[in-house]
C-alpha atoms as a PDB file:
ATOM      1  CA  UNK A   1    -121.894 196.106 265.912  1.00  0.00           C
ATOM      2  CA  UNK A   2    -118.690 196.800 264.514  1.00  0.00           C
ATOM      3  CA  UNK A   3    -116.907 193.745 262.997  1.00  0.00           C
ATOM      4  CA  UNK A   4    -114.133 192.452 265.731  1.00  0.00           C
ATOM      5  CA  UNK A   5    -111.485 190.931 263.386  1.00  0.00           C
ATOM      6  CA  UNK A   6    -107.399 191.456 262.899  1.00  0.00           C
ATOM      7  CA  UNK A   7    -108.553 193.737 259.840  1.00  0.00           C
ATOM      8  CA  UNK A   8    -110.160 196.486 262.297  1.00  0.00           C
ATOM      9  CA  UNK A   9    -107.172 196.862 264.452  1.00  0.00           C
ATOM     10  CA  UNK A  10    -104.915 199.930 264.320  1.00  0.00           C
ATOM     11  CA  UNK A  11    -101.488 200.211 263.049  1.00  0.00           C
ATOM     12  CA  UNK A  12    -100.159 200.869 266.563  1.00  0.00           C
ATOM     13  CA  UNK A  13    -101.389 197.456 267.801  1.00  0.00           C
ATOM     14  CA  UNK A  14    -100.636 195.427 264.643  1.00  0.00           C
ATOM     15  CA  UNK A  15     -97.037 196.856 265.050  1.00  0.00           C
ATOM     16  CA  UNK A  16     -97.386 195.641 269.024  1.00  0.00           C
ATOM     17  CA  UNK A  17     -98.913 192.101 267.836  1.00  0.00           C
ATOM     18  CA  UNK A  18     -95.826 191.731 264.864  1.00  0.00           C
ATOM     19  CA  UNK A  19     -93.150 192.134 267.465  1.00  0.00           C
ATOM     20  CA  UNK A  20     -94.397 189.425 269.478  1.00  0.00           C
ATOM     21  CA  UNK A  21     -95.081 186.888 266.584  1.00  0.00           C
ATOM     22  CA  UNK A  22     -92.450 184.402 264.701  1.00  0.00           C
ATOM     23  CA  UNK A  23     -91.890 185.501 260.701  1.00  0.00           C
ATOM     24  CA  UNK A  24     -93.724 182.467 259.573  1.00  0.00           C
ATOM     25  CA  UNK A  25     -96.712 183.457 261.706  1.00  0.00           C
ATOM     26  CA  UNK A  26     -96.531 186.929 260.785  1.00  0.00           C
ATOM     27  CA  UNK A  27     -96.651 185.622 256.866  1.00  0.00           C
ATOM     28  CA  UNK A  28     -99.501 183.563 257.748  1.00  0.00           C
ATOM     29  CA  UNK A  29    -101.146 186.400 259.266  1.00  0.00           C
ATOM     30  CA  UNK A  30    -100.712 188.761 256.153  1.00  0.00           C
ATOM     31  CA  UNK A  31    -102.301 185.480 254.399  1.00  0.00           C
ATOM     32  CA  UNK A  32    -105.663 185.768 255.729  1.00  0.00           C
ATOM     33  CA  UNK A  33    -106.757 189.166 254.012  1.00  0.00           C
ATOM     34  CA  UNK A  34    -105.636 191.929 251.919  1.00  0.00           C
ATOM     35  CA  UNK A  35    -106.260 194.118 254.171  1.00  0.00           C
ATOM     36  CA  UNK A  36    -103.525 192.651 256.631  1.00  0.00           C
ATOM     37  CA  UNK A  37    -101.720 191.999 254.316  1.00  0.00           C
ATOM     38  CA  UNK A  38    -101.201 195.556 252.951  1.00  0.00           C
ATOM     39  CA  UNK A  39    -100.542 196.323 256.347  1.00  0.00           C
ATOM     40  CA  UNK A  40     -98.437 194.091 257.498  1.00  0.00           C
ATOM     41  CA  UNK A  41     -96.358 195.000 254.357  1.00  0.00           C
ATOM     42  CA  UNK A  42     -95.560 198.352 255.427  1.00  0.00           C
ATOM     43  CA  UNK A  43     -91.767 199.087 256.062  1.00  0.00           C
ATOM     44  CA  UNK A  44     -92.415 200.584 259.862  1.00  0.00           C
ATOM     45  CA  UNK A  45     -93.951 196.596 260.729  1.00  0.00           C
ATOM     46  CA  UNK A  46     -90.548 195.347 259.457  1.00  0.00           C
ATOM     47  CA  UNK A  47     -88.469 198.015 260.906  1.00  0.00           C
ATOM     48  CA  UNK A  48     -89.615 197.933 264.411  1.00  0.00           C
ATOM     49  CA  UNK A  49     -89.457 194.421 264.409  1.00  0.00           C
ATOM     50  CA  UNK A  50     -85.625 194.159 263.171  1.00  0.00           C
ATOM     51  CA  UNK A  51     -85.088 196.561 266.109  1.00  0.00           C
ATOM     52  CA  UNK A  52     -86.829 194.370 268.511  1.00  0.00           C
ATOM     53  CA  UNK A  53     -85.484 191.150 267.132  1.00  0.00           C
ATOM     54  CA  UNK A  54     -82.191 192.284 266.550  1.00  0.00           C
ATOM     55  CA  UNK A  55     -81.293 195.182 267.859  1.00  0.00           C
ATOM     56  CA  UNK A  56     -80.820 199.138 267.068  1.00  0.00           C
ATOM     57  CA  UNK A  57     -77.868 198.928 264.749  1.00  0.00           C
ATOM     58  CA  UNK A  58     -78.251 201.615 263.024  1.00  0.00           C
ATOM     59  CA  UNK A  59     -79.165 204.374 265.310  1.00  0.00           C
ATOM     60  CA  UNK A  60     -76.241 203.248 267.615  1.00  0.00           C
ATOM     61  CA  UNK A  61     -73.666 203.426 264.361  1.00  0.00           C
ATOM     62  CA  UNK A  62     -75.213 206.711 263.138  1.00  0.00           C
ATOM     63  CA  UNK A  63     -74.523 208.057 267.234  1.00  0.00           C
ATOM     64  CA  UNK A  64     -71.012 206.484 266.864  1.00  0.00           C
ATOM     65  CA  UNK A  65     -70.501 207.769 263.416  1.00  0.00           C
ATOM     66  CA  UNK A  66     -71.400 211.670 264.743  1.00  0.00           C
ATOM     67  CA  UNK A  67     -68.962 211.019 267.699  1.00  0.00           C
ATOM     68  CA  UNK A  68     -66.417 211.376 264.831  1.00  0.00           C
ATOM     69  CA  UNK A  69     -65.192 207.319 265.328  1.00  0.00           C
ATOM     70  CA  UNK A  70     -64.361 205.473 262.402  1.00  0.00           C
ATOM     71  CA  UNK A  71     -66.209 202.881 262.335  1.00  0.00           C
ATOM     72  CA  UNK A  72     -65.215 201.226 258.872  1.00  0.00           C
ATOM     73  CA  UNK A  73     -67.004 198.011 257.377  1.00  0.00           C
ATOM     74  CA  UNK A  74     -69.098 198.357 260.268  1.00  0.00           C
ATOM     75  CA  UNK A  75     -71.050 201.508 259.030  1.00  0.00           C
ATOM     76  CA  UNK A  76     -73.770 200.390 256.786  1.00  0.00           C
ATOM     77  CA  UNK A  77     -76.012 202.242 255.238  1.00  0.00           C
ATOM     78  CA  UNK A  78     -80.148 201.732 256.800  1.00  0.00           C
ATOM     79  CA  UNK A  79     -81.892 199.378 254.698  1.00  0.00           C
ATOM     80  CA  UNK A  80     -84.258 200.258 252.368  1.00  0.00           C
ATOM     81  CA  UNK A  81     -86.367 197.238 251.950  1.00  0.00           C
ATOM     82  CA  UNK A  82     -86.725 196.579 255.988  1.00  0.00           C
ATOM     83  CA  UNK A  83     -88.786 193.385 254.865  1.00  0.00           C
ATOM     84  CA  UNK A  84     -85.765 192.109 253.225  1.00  0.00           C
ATOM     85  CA  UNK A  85     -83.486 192.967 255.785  1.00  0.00           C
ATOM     86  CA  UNK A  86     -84.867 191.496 258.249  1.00  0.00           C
ATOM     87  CA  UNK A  87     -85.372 188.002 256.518  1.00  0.00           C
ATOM     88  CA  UNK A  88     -81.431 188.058 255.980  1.00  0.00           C
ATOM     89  CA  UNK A  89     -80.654 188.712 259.360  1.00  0.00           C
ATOM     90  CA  UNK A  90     -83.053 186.085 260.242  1.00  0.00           C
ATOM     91  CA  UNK A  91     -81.305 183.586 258.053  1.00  0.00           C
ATOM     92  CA  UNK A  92     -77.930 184.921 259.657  1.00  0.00           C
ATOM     93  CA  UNK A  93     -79.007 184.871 262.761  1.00  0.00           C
ATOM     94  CA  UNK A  94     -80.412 181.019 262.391  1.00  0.00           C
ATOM     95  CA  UNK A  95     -76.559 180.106 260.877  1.00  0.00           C
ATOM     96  CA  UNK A  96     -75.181 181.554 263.983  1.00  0.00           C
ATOM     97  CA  UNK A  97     -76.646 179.357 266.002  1.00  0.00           C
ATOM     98  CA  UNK A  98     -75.413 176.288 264.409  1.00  0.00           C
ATOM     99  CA  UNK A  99     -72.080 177.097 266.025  1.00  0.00           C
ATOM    100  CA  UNK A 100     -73.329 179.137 268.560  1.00  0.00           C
ATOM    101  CA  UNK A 101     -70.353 178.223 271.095  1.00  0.00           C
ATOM    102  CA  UNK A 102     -68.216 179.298 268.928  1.00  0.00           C
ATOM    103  CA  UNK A 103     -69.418 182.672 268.287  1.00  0.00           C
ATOM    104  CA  UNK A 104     -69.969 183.453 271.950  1.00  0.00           C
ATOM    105  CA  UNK A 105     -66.404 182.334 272.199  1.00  0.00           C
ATOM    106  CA  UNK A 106     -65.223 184.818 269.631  1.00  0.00           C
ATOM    107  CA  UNK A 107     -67.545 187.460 271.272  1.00  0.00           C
ATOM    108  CA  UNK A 108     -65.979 186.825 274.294  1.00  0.00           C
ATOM    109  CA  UNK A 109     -62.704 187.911 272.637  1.00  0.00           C
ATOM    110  CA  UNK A 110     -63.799 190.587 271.191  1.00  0.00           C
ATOM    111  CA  UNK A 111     -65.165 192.323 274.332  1.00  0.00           C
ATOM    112  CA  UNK A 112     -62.130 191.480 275.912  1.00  0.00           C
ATOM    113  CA  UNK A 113     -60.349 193.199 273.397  1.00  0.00           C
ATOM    114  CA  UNK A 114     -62.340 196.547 273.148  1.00  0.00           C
ATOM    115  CA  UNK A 115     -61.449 196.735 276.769  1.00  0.00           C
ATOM    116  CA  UNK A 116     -57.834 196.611 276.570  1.00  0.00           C
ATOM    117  CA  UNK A 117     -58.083 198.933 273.921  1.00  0.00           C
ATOM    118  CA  UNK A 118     -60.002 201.242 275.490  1.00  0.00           C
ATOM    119  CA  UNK A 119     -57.501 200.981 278.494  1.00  0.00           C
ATOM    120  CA  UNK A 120     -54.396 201.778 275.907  1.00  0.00           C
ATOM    121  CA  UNK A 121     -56.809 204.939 274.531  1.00  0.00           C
ATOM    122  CA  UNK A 122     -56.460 205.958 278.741  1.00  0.00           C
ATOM    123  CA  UNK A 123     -52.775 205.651 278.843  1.00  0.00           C
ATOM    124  CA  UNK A 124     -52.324 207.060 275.420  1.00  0.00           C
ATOM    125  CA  UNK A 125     -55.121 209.461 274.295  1.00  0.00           C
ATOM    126  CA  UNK A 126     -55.465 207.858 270.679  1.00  0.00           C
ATOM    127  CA  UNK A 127     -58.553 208.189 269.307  1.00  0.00           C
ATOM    128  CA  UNK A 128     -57.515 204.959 266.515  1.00  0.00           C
ATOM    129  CA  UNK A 129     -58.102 203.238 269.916  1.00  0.00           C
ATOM    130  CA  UNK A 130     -61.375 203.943 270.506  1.00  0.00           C
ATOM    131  CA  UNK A 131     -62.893 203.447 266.601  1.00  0.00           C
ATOM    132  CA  UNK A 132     -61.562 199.990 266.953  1.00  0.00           C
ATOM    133  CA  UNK A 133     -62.982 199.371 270.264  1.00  0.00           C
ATOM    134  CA  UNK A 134     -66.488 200.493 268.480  1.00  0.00           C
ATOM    135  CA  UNK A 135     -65.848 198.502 265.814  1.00  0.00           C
ATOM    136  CA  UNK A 136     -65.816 195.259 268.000  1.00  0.00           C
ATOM    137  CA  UNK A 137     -68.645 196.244 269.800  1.00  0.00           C
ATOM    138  CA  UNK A 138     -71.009 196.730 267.111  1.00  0.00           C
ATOM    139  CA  UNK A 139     -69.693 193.480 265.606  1.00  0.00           C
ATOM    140  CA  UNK A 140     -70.526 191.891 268.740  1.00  0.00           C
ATOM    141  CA  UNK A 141     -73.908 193.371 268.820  1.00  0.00           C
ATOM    142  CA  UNK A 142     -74.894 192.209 265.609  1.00  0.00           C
ATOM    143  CA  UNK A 143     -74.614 188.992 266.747  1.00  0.00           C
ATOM    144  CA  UNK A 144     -75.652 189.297 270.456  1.00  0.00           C
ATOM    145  CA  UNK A 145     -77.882 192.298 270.940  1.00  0.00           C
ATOM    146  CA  UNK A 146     -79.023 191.549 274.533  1.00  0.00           C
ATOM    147  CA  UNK A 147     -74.740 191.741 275.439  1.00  0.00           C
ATOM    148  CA  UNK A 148     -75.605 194.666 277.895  1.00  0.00           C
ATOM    149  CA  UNK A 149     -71.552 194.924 278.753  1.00  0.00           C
ATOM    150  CA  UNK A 150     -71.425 196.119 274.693  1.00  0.00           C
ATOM    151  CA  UNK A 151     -73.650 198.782 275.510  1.00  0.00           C
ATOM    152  CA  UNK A 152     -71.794 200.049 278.449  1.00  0.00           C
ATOM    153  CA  UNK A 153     -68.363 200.074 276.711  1.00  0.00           C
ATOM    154  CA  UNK A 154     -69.751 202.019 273.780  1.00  0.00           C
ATOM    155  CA  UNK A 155     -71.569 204.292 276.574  1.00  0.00           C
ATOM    156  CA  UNK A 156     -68.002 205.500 278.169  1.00  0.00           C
ATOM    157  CA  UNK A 157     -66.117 205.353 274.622  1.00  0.00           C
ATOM    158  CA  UNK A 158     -68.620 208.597 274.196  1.00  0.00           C
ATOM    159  CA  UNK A 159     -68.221 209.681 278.126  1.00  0.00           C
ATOM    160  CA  UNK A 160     -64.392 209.762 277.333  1.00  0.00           C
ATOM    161  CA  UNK A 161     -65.082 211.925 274.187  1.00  0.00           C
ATOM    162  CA  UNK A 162     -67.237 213.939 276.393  1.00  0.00           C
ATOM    163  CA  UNK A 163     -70.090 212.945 274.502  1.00  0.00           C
ATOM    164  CA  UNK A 164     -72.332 212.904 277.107  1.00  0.00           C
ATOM    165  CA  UNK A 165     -75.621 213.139 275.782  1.00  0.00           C
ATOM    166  CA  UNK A 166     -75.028 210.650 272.739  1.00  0.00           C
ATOM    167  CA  UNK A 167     -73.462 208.278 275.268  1.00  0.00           C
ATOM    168  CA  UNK A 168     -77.004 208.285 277.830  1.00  0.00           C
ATOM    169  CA  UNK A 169     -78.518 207.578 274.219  1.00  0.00           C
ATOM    170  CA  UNK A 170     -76.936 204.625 273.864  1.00  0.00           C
ATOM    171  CA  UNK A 171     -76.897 203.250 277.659  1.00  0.00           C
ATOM    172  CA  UNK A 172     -80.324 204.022 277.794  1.00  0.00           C
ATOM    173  CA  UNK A 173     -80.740 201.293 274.418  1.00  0.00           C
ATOM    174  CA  UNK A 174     -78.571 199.465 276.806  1.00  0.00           C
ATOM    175  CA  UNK A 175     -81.097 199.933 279.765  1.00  0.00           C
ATOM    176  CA  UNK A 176     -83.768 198.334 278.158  1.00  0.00           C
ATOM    177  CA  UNK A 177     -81.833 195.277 277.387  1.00  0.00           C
ATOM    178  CA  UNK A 178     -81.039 194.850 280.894  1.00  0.00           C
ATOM    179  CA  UNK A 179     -82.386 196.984 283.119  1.00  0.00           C
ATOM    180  CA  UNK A 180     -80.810 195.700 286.262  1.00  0.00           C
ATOM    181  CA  UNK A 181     -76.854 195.549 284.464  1.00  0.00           C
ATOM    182  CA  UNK A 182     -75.166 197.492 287.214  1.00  0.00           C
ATOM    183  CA  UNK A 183     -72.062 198.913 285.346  1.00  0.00           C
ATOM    184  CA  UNK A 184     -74.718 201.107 283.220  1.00  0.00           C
ATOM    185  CA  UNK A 185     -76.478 202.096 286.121  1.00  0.00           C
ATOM    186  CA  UNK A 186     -73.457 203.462 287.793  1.00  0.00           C
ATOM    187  CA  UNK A 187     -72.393 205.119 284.017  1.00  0.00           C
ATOM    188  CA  UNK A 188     -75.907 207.149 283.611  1.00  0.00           C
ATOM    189  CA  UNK A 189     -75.904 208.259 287.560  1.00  0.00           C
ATOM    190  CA  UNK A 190     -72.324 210.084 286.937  1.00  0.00           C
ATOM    191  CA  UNK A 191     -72.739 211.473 283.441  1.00  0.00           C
ATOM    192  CA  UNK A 192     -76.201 212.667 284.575  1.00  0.00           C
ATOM    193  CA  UNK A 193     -74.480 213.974 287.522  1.00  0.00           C
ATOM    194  CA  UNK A 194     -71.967 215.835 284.966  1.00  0.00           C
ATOM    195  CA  UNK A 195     -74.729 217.471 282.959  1.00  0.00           C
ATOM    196  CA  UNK A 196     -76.700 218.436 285.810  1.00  0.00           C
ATOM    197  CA  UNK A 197     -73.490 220.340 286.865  1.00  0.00           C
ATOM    198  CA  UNK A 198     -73.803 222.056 283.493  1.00  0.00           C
ATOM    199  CA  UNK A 199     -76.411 223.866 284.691  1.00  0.00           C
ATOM    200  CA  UNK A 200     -77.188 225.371 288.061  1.00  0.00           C
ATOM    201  CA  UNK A 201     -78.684 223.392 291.529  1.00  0.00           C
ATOM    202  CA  UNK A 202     -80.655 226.276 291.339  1.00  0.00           C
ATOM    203  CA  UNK A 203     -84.086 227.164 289.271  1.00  0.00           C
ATOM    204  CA  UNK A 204     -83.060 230.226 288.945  1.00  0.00           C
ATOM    205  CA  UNK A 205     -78.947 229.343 288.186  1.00  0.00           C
ATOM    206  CA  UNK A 206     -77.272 230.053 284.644  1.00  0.00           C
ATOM    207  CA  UNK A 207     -75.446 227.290 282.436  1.00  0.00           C
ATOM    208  CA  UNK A 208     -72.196 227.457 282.091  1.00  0.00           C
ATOM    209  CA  UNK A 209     -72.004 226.238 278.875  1.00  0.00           C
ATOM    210  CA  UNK A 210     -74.189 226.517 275.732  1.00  0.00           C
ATOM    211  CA  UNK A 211     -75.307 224.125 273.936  1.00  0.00           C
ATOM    212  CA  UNK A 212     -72.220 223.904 271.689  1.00  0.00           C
ATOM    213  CA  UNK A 213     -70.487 222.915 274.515  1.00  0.00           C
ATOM    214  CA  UNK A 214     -68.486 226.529 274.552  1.00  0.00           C
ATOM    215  CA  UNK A 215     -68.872 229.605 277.191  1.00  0.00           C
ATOM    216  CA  UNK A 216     -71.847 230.828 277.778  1.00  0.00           C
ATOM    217  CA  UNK A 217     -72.553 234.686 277.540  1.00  0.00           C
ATOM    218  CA  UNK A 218     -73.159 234.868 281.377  1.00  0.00           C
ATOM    219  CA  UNK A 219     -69.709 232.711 282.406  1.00  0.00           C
ATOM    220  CA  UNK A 220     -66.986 234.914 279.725  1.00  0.00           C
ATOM    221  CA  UNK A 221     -68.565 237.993 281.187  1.00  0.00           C
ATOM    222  CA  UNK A 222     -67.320 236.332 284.651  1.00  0.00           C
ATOM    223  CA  UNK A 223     -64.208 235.573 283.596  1.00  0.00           C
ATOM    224  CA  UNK A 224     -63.658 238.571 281.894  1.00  0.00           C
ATOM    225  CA  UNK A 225     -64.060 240.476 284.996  1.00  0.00           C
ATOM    226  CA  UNK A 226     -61.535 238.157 286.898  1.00  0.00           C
ATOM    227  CA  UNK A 227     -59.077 238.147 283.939  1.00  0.00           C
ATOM    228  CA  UNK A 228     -59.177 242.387 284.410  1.00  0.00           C
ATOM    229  CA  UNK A 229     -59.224 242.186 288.088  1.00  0.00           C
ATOM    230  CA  UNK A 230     -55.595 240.489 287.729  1.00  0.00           C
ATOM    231  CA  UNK A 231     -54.329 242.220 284.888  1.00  0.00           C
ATOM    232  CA  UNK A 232     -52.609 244.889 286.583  1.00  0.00           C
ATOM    233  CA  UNK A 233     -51.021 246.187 284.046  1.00  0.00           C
ATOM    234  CA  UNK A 234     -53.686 246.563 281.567  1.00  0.00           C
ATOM    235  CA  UNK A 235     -51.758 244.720 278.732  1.00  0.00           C
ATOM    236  CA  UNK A 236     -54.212 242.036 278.055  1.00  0.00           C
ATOM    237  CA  UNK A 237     -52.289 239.390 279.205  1.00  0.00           C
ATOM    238  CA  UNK A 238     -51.465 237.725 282.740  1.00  0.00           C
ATOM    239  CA  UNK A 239     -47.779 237.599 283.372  1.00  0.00           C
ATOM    240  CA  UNK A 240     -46.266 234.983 285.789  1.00  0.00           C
ATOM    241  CA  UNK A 241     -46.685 237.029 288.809  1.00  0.00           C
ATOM    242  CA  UNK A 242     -50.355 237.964 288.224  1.00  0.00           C
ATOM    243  CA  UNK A 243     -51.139 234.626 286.910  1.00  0.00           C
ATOM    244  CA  UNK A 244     -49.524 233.678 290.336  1.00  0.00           C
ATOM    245  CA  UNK A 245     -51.452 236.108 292.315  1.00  0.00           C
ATOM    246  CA  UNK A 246     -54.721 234.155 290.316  1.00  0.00           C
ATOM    247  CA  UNK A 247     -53.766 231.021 291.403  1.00  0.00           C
ATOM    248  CA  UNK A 248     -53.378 231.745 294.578  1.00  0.00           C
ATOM    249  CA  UNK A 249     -56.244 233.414 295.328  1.00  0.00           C
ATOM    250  CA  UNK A 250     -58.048 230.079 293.781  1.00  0.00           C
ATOM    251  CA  UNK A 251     -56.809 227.773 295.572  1.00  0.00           C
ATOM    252  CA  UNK A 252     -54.669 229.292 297.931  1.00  0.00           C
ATOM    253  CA  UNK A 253     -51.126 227.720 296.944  1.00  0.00           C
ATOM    254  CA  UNK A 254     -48.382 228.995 294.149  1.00  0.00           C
ATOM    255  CA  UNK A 255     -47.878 227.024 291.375  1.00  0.00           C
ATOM    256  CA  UNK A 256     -44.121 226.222 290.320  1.00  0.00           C
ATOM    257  CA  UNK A 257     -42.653 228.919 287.182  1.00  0.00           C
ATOM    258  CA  UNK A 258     -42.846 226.276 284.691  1.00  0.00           C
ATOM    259  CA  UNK A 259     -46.868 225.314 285.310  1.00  0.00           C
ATOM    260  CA  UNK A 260     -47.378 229.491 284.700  1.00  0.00           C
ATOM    261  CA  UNK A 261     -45.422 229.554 281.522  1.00  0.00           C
ATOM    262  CA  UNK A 262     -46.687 226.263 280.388  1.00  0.00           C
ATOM    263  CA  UNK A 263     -50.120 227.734 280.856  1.00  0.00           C
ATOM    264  CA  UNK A 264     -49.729 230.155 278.147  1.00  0.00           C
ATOM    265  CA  UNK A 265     -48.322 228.028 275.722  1.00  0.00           C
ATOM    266  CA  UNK A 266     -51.062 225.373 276.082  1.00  0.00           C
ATOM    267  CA  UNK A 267     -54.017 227.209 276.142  1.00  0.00           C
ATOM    268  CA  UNK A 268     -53.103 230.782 274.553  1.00  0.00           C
ATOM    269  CA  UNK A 269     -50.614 233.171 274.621  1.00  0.00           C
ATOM    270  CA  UNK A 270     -50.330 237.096 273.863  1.00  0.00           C
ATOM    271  CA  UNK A 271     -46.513 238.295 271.844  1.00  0.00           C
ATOM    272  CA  UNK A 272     -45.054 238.405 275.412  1.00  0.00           C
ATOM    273  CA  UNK A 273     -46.148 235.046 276.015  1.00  0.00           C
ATOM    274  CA  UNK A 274     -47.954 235.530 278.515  1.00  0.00           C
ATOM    275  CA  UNK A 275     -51.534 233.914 278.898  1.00  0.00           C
ATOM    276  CA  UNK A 276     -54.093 235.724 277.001  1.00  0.00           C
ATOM    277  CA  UNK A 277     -57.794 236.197 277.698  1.00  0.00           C
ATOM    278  CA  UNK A 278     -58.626 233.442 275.392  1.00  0.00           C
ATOM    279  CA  UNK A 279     -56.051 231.170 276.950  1.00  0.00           C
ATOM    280  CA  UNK A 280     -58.023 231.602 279.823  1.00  0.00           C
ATOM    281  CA  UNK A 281     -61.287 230.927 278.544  1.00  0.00           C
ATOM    282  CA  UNK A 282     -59.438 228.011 276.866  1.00  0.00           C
ATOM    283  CA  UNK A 283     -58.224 226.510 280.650  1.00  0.00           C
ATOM    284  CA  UNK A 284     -62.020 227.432 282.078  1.00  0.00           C
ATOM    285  CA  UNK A 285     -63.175 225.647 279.266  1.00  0.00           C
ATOM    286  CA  UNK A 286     -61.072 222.396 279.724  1.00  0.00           C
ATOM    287  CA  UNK A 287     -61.899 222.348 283.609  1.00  0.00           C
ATOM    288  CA  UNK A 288     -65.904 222.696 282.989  1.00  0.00           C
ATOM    289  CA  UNK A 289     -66.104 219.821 280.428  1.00  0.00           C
ATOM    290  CA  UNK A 290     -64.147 217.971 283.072  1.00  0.00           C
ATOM    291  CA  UNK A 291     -65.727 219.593 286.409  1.00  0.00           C
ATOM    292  CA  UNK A 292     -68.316 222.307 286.460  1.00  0.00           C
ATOM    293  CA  UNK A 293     -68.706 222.176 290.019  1.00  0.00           C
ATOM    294  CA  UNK A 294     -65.065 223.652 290.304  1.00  0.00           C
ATOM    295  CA  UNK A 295     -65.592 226.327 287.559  1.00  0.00           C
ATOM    296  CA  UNK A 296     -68.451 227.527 290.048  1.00  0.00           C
ATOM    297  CA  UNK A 297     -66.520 227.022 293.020  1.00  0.00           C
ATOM    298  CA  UNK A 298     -63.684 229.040 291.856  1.00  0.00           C
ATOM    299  CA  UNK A 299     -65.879 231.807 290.872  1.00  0.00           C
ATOM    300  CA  UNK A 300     -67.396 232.414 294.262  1.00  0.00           C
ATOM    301  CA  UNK A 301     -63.808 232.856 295.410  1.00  0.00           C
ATOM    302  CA  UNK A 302     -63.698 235.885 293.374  1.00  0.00           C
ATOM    303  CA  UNK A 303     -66.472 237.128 294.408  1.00  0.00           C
ATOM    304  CA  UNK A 304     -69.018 235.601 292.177  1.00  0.00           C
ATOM    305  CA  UNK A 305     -72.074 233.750 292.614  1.00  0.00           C
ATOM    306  CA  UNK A 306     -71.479 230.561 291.242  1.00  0.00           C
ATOM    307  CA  UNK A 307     -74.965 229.450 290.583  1.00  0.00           C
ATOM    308  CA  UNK A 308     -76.453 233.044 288.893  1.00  0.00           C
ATOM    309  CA  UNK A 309     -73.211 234.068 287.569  1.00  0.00           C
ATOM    310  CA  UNK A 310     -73.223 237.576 288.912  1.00  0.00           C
ATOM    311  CA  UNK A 311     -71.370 239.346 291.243  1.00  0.00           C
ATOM    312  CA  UNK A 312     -71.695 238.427 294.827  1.00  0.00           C
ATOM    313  CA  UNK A 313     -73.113 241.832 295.910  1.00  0.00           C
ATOM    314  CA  UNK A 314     -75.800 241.842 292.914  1.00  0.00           C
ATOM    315  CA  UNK A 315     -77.168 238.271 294.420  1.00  0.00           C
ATOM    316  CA  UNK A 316     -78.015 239.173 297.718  1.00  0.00           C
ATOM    317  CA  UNK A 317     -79.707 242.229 296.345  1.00  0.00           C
ATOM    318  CA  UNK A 318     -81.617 240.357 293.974  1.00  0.00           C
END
C-alpha cells in the first residue's frame, strides 16, 4: 500500500493546502520532513500564497503600466525571493492593523479622491488625471485587497482609455473578490457588449477591427468604395458639398459648413483641405472604438452588409 502521508501529495494540492494555512503552520509543516520542506520552499508555494493573502499587485501594475499610466513609486519591480516577500507584507500587514481605523479612514480618502479625479479626467481629457487616480488605487489595494470598488475604478480608468480587454482583466481579479459587487457587474456586461460589437452577431460576420485596434482589410475596402462613390470629382478628397451629400445620405440631415471643414482639419486633410481618404478612415476609426454598431449601421445605408462587409447584392447571393 502506498504510504498516505503530506510527503506523497502533489505540488498542485500542497499549493491548495498552503493557501489555506497560517505562515507559522505552514513553517511547522515544512518542519516535519525534508521532503516538505523542499517543497514547501519552492517560490510558486510563496507566490500563490502572497496573491491569495494579499492580493495580485503585480499583475494589476504591470496591466496599468502597459495602459501607458504612470504609475510612479507605486510600480515595483516582482519580487524575487517570494518567501521573503511575503513575510514583509505579513509583518506590514500585522502593523496595519494596529491602527486599522485609521487606515480605512485614509483609504476612504483616497477612493474618494481617485473618483473626483477621474471625474476632472471626464471634463478635461488629462491623462495626469488618470495615473494619479491609479496610483491611489493600488495604494489602497495594498492595504485592502478585498476593496472591490478599487477594482472597478481601475476597470473604467482602462474602459476610458479604451482598454477594454486589460480592463475585463482586472474586473475579473475584481470578480473574484466579490462576486456579487454590482458596479463591476454592470462594467463587464457593457465592455463585453463593446467587444462583441467588434465583431459580427453573425458566425459568419467580419471584424471591424484587427487586433491592433486599426481597420480591418474587409472594413477600408468598404469605406474605400463609399469614399469613391462620393468623390465626384475624382480628386481624392471630399469637398464640403460631397462630404454634405455623405452626411446626408447617413443620417439623413446636413451638417452646418463649419462641422464639414472642421472634419478635415481634425481627422485629415488633402492641399485643398478638403477631407482625405485617411481622414475618413481616421473619423470611422474614432466612431468604431466608440460604437461599432453605428459603423455597421451606416454601412448598410450605403449599400453594404454590415455584418459580412460586402456589398448588399453579393450577400443575398451568397
Amino acid at each position: 500500500m502506498p504510504n498516505k502521508t503530506f510527503d506523497t501529495l502533489t505540488e498542485d494540492l500542497l499549493e491548495i493546502l498552503a493557501s489555506y494555512l497560517e505562515p507559522v503552520d505552514l513553517l511547522h509543516l515544512a518542519a516535519t520532513s525534508k521532503h516538505l520542506h523542499a517543497a514547501l520552499s519552492q517560490p510558486n508555494i510563496w507566490e500563490h500564497k502572497a496573491v491569495d493573502d494579499f492580493g495580485d499587485r503585480f499583475t494589476i501594475t504591470s496591466i496599468l503600466d502597459s495602459a501607458g499610466l504612470e504609475l510612479g513609486a507605486q510600480n515595483k519591480p516582482e519580487p524575487s525571493d517570494w518567501k521573503k516577500y511575503y513575510r514583509e507584507r505579513h509583518l506590514a500587514m500585522a502593523e496595519l492593523n494596529k491602527d486599522a481605523d485609521a487606515q480605512i479612514a485614509q483609504s476612504e480618502k483616497d477612493y474618494d479622491q481617485a473618483q473626483e479625479l477621474l471625474r476632472g479626467f471626464q471634463a478635461s481629457g488629462e491623462i495626469d488625471s488618470l495615473s494619479q487616480a491609479a496610483q491611489l488605487m493600488v495604494g489602497v489595494l495594498d492595504n485592502f485587497p478585498g476593496h472591490a470598488g478599487c477594482y472597478h475604478l481601475l476597470g473604467f480608468t482602462l474602459y476610458v482609455l479604451n482598454e477594454l480587454e486589460d480592463a475585463l482583466s482586472l474586473l475579473e481579479i475584481g470578480s473574484m473578490v466579490d462576486p456579487n459587487y454590482e458596479p463591476i457587474i454592470e462594467l463587464t456586461n457593457e465592455i463585453q457588449g463593446l467587444l462583441d460589437g467588434y465583431g459580427s452577431t453573425m458566425t459568419d460576420g467580419a471584424p471591424l477591427l484587427d487586433s491592433t485596434k486599426t481597420l480591418s482589410t474587409q472594413l477600408k475596402s468598404a469605406l474605400t468604395d463609399i469614399f469613391q462613390t462620393f468623390d465626384q470629382d475624382k480628386d481624392g478628397g471630399l469637398s464640403p458639398q460631397e462630404l454634405s451629400e455623405f452626411v446626408f445620405k447617413t443620417n439623413g440631415s446636413r451638417p452646418p459648413a463649419a462641422f464639414l471643414t472642421q472634419m478635415g482639419i481634425q481627422f485629415g486633410k488633402t492641399s485643398k483641405g478638403y477631407l482625405s481618404l485617411e481622414g475618413f478612415f481616421n473619423f470611422f476609426l474614432e466612431q468604431t472604438l466608440d460604437d461599432p454598431i453605428e459603423t455597421r449601421r451606416d454601412l448598410e445605408k450605403h449599400g453594404w452588409d454590415g455584418d459580412r462587409l460586402v456589398r448588399m447584392e453579393v450577400a443575398k447571393n451568397a
